[in-house]
Protein backbone atom coordinates (compact mmCIF):
# COMPACT_ATOMS: atom_id res chain seq x y z
CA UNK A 1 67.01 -51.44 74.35
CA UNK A 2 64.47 -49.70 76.93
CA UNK A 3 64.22 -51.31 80.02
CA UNK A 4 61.44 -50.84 82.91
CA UNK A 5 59.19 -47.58 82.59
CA UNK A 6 56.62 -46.91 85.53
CA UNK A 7 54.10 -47.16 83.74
CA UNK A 8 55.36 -51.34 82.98
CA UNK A 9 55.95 -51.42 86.17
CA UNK A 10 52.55 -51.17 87.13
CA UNK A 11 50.99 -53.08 84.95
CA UNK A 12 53.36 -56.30 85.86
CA UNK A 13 52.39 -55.83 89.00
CA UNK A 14 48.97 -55.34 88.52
CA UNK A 15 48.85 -58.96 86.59
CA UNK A 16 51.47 -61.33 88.44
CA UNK A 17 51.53 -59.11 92.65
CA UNK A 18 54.94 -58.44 94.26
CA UNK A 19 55.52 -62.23 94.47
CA UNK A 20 55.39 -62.87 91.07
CA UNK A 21 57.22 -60.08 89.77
CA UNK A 22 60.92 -59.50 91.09
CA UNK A 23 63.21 -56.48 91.36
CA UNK A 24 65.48 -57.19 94.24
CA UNK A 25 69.38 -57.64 93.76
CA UNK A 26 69.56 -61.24 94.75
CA UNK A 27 66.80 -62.93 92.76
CA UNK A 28 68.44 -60.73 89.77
CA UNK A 29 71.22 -62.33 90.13
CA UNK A 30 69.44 -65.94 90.79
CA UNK A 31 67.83 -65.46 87.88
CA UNK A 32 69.87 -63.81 85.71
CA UNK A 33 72.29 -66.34 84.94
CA UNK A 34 72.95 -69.55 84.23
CA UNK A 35 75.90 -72.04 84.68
CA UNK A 36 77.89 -70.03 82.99
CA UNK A 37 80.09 -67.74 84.56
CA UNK A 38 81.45 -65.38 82.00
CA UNK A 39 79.02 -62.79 81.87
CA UNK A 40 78.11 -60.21 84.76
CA UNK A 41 74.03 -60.74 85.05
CA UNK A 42 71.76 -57.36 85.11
CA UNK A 43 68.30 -58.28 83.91
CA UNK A 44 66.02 -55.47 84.83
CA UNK A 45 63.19 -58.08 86.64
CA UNK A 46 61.72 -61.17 87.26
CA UNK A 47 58.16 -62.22 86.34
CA UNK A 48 56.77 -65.28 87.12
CA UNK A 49 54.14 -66.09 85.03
CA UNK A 50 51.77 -69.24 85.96
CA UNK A 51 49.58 -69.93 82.49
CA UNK A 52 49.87 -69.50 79.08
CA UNK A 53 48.02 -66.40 78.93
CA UNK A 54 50.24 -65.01 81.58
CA UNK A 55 52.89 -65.51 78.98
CA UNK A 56 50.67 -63.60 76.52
CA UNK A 57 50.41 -61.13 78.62
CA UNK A 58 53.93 -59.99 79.00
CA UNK A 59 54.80 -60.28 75.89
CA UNK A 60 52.70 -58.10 74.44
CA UNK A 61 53.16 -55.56 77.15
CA UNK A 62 57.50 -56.30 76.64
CA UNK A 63 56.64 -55.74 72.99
CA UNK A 64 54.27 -52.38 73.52
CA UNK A 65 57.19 -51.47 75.74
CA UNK A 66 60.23 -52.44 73.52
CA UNK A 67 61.88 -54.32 76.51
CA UNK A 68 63.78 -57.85 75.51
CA UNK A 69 62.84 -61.02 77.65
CA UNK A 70 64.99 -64.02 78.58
CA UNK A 71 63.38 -67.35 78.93
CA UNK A 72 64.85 -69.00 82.08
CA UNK A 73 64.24 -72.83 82.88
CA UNK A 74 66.61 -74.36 85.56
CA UNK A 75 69.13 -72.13 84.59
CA UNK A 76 71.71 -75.55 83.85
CA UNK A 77 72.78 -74.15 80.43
CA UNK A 78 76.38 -73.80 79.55
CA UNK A 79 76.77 -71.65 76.65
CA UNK A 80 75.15 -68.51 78.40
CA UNK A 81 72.07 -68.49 76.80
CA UNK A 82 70.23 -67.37 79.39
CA UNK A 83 71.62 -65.29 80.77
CA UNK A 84 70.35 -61.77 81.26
CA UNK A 85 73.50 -59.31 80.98
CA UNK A 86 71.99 -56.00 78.71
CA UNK A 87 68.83 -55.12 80.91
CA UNK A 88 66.00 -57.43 80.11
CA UNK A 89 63.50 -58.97 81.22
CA UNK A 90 63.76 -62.79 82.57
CA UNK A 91 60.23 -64.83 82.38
CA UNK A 92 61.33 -67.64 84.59
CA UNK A 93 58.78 -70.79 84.19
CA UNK A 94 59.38 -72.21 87.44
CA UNK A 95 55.41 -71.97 88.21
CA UNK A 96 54.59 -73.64 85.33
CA UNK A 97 55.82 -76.77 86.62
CA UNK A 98 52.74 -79.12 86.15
CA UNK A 99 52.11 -82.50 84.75
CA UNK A 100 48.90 -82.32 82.74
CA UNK A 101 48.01 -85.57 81.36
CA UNK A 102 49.83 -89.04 80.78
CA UNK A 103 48.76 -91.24 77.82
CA UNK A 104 48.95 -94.71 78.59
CA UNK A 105 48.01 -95.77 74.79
CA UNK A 106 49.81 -93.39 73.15
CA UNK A 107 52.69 -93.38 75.69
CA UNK A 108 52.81 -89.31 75.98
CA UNK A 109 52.98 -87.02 78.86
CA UNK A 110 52.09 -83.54 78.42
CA UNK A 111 53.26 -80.92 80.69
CA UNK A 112 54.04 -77.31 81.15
CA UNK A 113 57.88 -75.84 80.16
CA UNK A 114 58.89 -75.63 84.10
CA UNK A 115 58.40 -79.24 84.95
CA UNK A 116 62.03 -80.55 86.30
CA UNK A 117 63.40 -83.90 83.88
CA UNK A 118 63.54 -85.87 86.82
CA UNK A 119 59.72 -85.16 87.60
CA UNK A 120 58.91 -86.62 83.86
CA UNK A 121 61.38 -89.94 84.89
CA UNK A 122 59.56 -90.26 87.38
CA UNK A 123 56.53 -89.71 86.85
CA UNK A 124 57.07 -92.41 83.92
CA UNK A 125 58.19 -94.80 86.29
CA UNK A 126 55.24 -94.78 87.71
CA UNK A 127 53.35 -95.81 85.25
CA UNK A 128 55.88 -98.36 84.03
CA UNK A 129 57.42 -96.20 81.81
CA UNK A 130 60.47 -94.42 81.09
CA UNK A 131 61.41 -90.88 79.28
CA UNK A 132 64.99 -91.95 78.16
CA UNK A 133 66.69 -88.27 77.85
CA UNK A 134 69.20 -87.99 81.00
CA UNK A 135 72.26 -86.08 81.75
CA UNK A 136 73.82 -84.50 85.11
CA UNK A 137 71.46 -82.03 85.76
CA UNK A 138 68.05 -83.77 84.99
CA UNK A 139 67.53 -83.15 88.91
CA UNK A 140 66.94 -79.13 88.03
CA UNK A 141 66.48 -78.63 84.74
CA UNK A 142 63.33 -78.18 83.07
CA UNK A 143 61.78 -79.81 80.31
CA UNK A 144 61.68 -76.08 78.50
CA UNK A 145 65.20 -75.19 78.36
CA UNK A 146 65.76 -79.59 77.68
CA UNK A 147 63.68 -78.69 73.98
CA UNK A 148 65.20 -75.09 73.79
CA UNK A 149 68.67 -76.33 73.46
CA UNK A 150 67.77 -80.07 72.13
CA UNK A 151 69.54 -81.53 74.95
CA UNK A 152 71.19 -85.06 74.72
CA UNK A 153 72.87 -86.88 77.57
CA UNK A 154 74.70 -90.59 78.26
CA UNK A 155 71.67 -92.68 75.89
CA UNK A 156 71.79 -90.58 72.65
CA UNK A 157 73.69 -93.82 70.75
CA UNK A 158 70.36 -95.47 71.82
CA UNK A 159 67.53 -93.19 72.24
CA UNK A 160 69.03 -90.12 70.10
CA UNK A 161 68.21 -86.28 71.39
CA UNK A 162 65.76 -84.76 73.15
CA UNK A 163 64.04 -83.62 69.76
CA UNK A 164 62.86 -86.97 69.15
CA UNK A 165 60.85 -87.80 71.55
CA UNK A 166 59.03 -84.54 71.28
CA UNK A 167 55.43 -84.51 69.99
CA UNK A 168 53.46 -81.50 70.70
CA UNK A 169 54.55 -78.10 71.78
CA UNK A 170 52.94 -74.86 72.34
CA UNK A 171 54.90 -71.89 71.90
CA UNK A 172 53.95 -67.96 72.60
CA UNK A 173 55.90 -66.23 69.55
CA UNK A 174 57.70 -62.78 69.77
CA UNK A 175 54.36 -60.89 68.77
CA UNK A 176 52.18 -62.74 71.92
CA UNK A 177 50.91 -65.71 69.56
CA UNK A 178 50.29 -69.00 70.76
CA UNK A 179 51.42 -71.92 68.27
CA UNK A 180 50.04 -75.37 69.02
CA UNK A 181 52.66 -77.47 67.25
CA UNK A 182 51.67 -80.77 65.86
CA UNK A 183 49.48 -82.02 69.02
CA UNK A 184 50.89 -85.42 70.07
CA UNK A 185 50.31 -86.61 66.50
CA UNK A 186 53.26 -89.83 65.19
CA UNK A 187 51.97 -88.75 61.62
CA UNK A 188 51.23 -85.40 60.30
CA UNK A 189 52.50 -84.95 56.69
CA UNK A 190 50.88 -81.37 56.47
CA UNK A 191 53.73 -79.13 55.27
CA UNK A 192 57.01 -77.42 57.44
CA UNK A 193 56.47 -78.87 60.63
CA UNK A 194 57.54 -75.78 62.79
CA UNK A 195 58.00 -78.23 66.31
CA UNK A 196 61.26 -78.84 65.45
CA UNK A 197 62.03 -75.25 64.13
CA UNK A 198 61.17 -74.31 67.91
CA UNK A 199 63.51 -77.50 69.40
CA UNK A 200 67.19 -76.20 69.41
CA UNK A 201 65.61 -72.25 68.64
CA UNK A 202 67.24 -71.59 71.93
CA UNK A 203 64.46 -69.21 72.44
CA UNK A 204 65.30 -66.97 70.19
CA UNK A 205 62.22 -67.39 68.12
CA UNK A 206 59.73 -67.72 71.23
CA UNK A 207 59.01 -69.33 74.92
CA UNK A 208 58.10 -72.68 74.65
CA UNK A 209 55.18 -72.68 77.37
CA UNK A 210 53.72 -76.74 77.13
CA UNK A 211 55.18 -79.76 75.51
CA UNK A 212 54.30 -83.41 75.07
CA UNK A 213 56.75 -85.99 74.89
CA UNK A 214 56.99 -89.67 74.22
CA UNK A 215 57.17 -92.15 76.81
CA UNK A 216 58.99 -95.62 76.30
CA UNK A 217 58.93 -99.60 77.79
CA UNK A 218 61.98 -99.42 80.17
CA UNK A 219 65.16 -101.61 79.72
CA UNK A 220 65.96 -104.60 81.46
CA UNK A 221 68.25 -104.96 84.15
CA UNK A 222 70.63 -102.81 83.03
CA UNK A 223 74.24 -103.05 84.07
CA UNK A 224 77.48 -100.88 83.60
CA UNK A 225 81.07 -102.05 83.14
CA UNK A 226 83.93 -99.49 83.44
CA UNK A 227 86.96 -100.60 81.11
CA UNK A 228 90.27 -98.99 81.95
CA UNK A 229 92.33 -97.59 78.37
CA UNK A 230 95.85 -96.93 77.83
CA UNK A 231 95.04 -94.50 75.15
CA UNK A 232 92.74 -92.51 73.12
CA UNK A 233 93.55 -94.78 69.91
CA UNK A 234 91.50 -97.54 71.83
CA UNK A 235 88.18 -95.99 72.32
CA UNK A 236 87.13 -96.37 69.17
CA UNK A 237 88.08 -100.08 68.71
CA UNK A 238 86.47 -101.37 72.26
CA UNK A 239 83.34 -99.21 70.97
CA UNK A 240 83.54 -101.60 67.60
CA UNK A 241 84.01 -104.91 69.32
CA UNK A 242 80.84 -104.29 72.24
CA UNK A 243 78.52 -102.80 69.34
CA UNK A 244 79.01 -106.04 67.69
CA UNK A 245 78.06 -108.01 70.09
CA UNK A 246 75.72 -106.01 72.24
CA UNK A 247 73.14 -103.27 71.64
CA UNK A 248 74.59 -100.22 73.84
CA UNK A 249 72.67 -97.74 76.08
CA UNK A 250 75.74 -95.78 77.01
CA UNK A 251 79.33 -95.43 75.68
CA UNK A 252 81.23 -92.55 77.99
CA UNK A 253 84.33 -91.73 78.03
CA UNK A 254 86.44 -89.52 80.55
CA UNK A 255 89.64 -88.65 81.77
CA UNK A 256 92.25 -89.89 84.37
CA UNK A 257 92.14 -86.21 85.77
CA UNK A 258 88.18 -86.12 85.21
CA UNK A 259 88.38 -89.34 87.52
CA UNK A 260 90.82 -88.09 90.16
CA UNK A 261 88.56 -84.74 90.55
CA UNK A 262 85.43 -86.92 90.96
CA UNK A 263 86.85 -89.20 93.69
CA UNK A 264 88.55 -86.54 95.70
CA UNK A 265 85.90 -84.19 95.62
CA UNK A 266 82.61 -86.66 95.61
CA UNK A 267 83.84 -89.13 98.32
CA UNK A 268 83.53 -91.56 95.28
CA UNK A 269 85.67 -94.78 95.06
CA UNK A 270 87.86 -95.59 92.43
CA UNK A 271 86.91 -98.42 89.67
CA UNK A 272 89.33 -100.27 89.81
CA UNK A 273 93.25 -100.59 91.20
CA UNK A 274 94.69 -99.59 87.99
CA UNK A 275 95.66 -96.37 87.61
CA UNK A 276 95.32 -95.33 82.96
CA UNK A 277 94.97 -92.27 81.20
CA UNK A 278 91.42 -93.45 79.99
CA UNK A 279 88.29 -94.58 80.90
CA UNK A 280 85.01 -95.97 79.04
CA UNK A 281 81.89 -96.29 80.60
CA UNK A 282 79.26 -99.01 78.99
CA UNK A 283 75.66 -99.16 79.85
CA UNK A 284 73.90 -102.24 78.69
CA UNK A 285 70.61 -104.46 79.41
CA UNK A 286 70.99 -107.76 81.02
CA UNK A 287 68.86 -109.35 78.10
CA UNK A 288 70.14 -113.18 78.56
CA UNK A 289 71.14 -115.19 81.71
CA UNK A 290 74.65 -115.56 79.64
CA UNK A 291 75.72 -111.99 78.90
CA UNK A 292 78.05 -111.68 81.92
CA UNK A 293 79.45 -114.43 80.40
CA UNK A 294 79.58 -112.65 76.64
CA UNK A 295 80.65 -109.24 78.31
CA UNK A 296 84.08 -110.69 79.95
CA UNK A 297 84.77 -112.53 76.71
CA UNK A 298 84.59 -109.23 74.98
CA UNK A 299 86.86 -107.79 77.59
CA UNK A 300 89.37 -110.45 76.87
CA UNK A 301 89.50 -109.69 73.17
CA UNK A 302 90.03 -106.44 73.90
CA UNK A 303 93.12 -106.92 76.74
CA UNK A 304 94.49 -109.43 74.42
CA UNK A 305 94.01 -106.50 71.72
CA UNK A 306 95.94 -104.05 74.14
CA UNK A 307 93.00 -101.98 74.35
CA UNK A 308 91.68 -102.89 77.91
CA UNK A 309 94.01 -103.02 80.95
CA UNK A 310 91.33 -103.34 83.74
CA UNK A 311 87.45 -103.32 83.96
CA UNK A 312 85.28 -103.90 86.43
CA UNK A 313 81.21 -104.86 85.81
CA UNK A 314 78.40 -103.98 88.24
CA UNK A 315 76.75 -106.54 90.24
CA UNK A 316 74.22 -104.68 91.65
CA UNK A 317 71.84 -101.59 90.60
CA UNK A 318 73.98 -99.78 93.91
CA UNK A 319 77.13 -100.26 92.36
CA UNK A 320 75.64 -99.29 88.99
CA UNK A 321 74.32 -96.00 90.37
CA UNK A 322 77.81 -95.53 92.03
CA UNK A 323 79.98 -96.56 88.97
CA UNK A 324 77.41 -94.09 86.76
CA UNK A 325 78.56 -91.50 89.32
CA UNK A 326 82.00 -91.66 88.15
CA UNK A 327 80.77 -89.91 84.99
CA UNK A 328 78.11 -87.98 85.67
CA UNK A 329 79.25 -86.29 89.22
CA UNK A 330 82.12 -84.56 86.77
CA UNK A 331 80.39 -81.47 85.57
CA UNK A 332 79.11 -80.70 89.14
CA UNK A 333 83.10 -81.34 90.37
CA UNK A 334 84.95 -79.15 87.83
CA UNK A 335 82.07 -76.06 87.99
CA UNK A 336 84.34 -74.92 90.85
CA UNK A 337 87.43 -74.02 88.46
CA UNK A 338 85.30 -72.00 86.41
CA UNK A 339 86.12 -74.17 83.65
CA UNK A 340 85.89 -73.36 79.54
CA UNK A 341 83.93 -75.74 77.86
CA UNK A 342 84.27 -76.83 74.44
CA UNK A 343 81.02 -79.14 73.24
CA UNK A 344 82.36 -80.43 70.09
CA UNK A 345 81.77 -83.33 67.89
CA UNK A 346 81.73 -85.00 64.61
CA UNK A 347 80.51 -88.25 62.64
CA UNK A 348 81.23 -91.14 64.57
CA UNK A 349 83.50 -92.48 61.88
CA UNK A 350 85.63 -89.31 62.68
CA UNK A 351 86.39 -89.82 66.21
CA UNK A 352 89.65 -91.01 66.23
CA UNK A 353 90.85 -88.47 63.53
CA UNK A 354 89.08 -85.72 65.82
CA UNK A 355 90.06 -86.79 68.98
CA UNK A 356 94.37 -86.16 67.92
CA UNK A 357 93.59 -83.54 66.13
CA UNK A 358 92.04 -81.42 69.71
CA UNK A 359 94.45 -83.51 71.84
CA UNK A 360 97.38 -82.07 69.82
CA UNK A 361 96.34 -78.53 69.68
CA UNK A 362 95.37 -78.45 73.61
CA UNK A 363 98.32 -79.72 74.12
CA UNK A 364 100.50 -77.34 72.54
CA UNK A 365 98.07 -74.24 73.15
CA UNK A 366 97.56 -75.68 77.08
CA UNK A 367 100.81 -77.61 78.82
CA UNK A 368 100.39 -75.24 81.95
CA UNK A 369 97.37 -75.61 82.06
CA UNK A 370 94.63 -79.19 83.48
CA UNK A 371 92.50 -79.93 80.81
CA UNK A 372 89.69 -82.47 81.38
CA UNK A 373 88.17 -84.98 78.77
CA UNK A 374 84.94 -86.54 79.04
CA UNK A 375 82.07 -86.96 76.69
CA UNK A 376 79.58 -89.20 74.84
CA UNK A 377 81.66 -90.74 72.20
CA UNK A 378 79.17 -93.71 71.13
CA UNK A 379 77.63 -90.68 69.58
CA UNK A 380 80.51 -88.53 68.63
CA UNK A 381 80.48 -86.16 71.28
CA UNK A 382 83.44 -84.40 73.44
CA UNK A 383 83.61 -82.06 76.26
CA UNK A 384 86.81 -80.25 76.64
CA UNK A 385 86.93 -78.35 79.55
CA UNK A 386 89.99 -76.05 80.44
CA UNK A 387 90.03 -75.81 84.27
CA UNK A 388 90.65 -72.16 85.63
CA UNK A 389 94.11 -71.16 87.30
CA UNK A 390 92.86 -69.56 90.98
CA UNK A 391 95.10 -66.69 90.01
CA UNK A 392 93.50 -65.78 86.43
CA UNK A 393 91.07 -63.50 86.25
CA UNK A 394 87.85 -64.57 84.87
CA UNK A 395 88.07 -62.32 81.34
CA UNK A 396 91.87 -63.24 81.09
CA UNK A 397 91.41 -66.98 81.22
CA UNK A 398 88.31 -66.47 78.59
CA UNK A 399 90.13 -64.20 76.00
CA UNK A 400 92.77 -66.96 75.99
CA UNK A 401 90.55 -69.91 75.83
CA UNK A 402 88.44 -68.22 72.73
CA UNK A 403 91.73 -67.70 71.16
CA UNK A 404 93.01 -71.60 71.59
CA UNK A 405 88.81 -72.24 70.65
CA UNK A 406 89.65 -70.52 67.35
CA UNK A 407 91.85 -73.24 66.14
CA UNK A 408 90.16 -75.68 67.74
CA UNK A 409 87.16 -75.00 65.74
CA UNK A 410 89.00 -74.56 62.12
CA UNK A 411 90.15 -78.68 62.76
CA UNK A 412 86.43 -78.87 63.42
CA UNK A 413 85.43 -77.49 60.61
CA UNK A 414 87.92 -78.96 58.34
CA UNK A 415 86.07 -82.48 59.54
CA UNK A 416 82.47 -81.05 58.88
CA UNK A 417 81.94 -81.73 62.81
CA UNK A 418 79.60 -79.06 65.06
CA UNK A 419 80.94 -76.31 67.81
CA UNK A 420 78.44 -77.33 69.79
CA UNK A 421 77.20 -80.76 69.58
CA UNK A 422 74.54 -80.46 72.63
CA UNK A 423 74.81 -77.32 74.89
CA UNK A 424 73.51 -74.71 72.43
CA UNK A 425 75.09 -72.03 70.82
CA UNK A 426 73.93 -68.74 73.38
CA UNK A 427 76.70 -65.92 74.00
CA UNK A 428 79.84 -68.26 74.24
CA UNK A 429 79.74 -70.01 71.14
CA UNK A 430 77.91 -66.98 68.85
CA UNK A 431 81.07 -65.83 67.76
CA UNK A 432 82.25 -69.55 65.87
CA UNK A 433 78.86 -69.83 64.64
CA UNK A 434 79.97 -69.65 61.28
CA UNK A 435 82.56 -72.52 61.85
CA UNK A 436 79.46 -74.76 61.47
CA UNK A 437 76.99 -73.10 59.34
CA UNK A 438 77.60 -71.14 56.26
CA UNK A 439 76.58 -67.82 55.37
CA UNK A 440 73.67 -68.89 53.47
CA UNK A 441 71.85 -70.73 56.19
CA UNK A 442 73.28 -67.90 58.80
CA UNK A 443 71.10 -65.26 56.73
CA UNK A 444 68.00 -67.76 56.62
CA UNK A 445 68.35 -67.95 60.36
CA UNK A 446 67.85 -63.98 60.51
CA UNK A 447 65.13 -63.91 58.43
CA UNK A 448 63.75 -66.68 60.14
CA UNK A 449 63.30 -64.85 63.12
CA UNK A 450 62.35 -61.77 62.53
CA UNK A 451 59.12 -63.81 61.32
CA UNK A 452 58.26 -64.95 64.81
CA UNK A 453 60.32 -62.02 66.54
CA UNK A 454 59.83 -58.94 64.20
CA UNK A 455 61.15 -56.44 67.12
CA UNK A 456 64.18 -58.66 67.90
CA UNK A 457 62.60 -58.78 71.73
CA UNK A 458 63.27 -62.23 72.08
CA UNK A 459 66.21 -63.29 73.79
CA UNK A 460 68.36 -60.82 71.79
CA UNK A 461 72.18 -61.71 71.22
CA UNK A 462 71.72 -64.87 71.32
CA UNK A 463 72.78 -67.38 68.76
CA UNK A 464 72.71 -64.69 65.84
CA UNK A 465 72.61 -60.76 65.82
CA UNK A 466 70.04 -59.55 63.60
C-alpha cells in the first residue's frame, strides 16, 4: 500500500504543525506498537489529531492518498492490533482526551476516544458514581481502544463487558463519515443498531472518535477473600457454593507460579502461609453486619469439602487493594518474559471440562517450559500465558507457541468456546479466526467492511483479510 508522498506530507503538516504530526524513529516506535511484542513496528507517521473534524480530515486525505491508518489508544492491547508493521499511518487519540459532559439523571458521561479508564472511574467517583469496567491497565488505556476490543476485566460475572454500558458513539467511517450512534438513548427500537457493530470492530470498520457510557450507584464496602485450592477440579465447586450464598463482584483465579512472580517481582506479600497450586480471588459487598460471619461458614463447607486449604479475608480497603494486587500486578510481572498469551474461554458450565482439556495439552506440548494460569473464571475466561526462555529467539518461541495454539484451539472449538474471549482478535489470533466463526459469518464480516471501508484503508490485516 502507498505510504507518505510530499505532497501528504504537506498537507498533514499544514493541518496538525510539526507537533502534531510525527516522523522521528522513536515516537514510530512509541507509537507503533502495542503490548505485543511479536511484530517489528514501521508505521510511516504519527498524527495527532485534536477534534472530530481533524479525524475527517485525514481520512479523507489517507483515502485520496491510498495510505492505511492505525487507530492507537493506550497502546495496552495484546493481540497486536495496533500495531503498525506494513507502513501506515497511526492516528493516535491521545489529544482527544476530554470529558465532555456527565449526566447526573441519566447517569452517562460522554467523552472523547483518548480519555484514560481511570479518568472515567474517577471522574464517576466524584460524582458518587462508578463506571464498573476495570482490568490491569485501566491506568493507560483509553476508553477508545476499551470499545474497540469490547474489553472486560475482574467484574464481568457482575457488570458484564464493556459493550454494555455503552450508549452513544460517534465514529468517522473509512470514507471520512461521521456516524452518531444511538445518542445516549436506553430505548431505540429503530432497526440494526450499528453501536455495537462498531464495539469489538477492532477498528477495522472505523475510529471511534466520542462515546457515552453508563454510569452506576457504587457497591458497598466491598471486601476480598483469597481461598487457597489444591486443584483445578475445585474452582468450579467453591464458585457454586459462594454464588449461592452471595452475589459476586469478582471470581479470579491464578496460579502458584503467577503468585510467586507477583511477590518476587512486586515486593507483594504472600496471602497466606500455605503454599497450593491454586488460588481464587472473591470480590464481594459487605451488604449485612453478618456476612463475615456467612463468608467463613462458606469457607468451612468448602475445607470440609477438600476444596479450600487456606483463605484469608480483608479487613481493611488497604489490605483489599493489596490482596487485589495479587491478581492484577500479574500481567505487568510476566510482560518481561515476552510471554504468549492464549485468551480463551467457554460457557461457564464448561469450565471444568475446558480447563483439563488445555492443562493436558500444555502439559504435554510445554514440560520445559513455565506456563502461567490466571483468568476470570466466574465468567469463563482463561489466560494462558507461555513465559519466554531468555535464550529463544522471539520468532522461534512464537512459531512454536502457534503450533501448540493450534491444538489448543481445535479442544476449543470442539466445546463451542472463543479464541479470544476479551483481548481481540488483531494479528496474533487472525490466523484461528475460523476456530470460532464459520465461513459463513467470516464472508459477512468482509462484506461488512468494505461497506464502511470500501478501500480496505482501515487498519488493514487486522482481524480478516479482505
Amino acid at each position: 500500500m502507498p505510504t507518505l508522498t510530499p505532497v501528504l506530507i504537506d498537507q498533514l503538516t499544514q493541518m496538525l504543525g510539526q507537533q502534531r504530526f510525527l516522523t522521528d524513529d522513536e515516537s514510530l516506535a512509541h507509537y507503533g506498537r502495542d503490548w505485543t511484542r511479536f511484530a517489528t513496528p514501521a508505521p510511516c507517521g504519527v498524527v495527532l489529531p485534536e477534534s472530530v473534524e481533524e479525524v475527517q480530515s485525514i481520512v479523507r486525505l489517507a483515502r485520496e492518498h491510498g495510505v492505511a491508518l492505525v487507530p492507537s489508544g493506550g497502546r495496552t492491547g495484546l493481540s497486536g492490533g495496533a500495531v503498525a508493521a506494513n507502513g501506515e499511518l497511526v492516528i493516535a487519540l491521545d489529544r482527544m482526551n476530554k470529558v465532555l459532559a456527565v449526566n447526573h439523571i441519566d447517569r452517562s458521561l460522554t467523552c472523547q476516544a483518548g480519555v484514560i479508564t481511570k479518568v472515567i472511574q474517577n471522574t464517576a467517583e466524584t460524582h458518587g458514581l462508578i463506571y464498573p469496567v476495570d482490568f490491569a491497565s485501566s491506568g493507560s488505556s483509553q476508553i477508545g481502544g476499551n470499545i474497540a476490543t469490547n474489553a472486560g476485566g475482574i467484574q464481568v460475572i457482575r457488570y458484564g463487558m464493556t459493550r454494555d454500558w455503552v450508549t452513544g458513539l460517534k465514529v468517522v467511517t473509512g470514507t471520512g463519515e461521521v456516524l452518531d450512534l444511538n445518542r445516549g438513548l436506553i430505548k431505540n427500537n429503530t432497526g440494526l443498531d450499528l453501536r455495537h457493530l462498531m464495539i469489538g470492530s477492532e477498528g477495522i470498520l472505523g475510529i471511534i472518535v466520542e462515546a457515552t457510557v453508563k454510569l452506576s450507584k457504587p457497591p458497598k464496602e466491598p471486601q476480598v477473600i483469597v481461598l487457597g485450592l489444591p486443584s483445578m477440579d475445585a474452582i468450579m465447586s467453591v464458585l457454586e457454593a459462594f454464588q449461592s450464598e452471595l452475589q459476586l463482584q469478582a471470581y479470579e483465579f491464578f496460579s502458584e507460579l503467577a503468585l510467586q512472580k507477583v511477590v518476587e517481582h512486586q515486593g507483594l506479600q504472600r496471602p497466606f502461609g500455605a503454599v497450593t497450586p491454586f488460588y481464587a480471588l472473591l470480590e464481594f459487598d459487605r451488604i449485612t453486619p453478618d456476612i463475615d460471619d456467612k463468608i467463613m461458614s462458606i469457607v468451612e463447607l468448602c475445607m470440609t469439602e477438600g476444596w479450600v486449604e487456606d483463605a484469608v479475608l480483608s479487613q481493611s480497603e488497604a489490605q483489599r487493594r493489596s490482596l487485589w494486587r495479587l491478581r492484577e500486578d500479574i500481567s505487568e510481572t510476566i510482560s518481561r518474559w515476552t510471554p504468549y498469551k492464549n485468551d480463551i474461554a467457554t460457557t461457564i458450565e464448561k469450565v471444568p471440562t475446558f480447563l483439563a482439556t488445555v492443562d493436558d495439552i500444555v502439559a504435554a506440548s510445554y514440560p520445559d517450559l513455565e506456563v502461567v494460569w490466571f483468568g476470570h473464571i466466574g465468567d469463563g475466561n482463561l489466560h494462558l500465558n507461555i513465559l519466554k526462555p531468555d535464550h529463544v529467539s522471539v520468532p522461534d518461541f512464537q512459531l512454536r507457541c502457534k503450533a501448540v495454539s493450534g491444538e489448543i484451539f481445535e479442544a476449543i472449538r470442539s466445546l463451542g468456546g472463543s479464541v479470544s474471549a476479551e483481548h481481540g482478535v488483531g494479528l496474533l489470533k487472525k490466523d484461528f479466526l475460523n476456530y470460532s466463526r464459520s465461513p459463513e459469518e467470516i464472508a459477512l464480516m468482509r462484506g461488512i467492511k468494505k461497506v464502511f471501508d470500501p478501500d480496505n484503508i482501515m487498519n488493514p490485516g487486522k482481524v480478516i483479510d479482505v
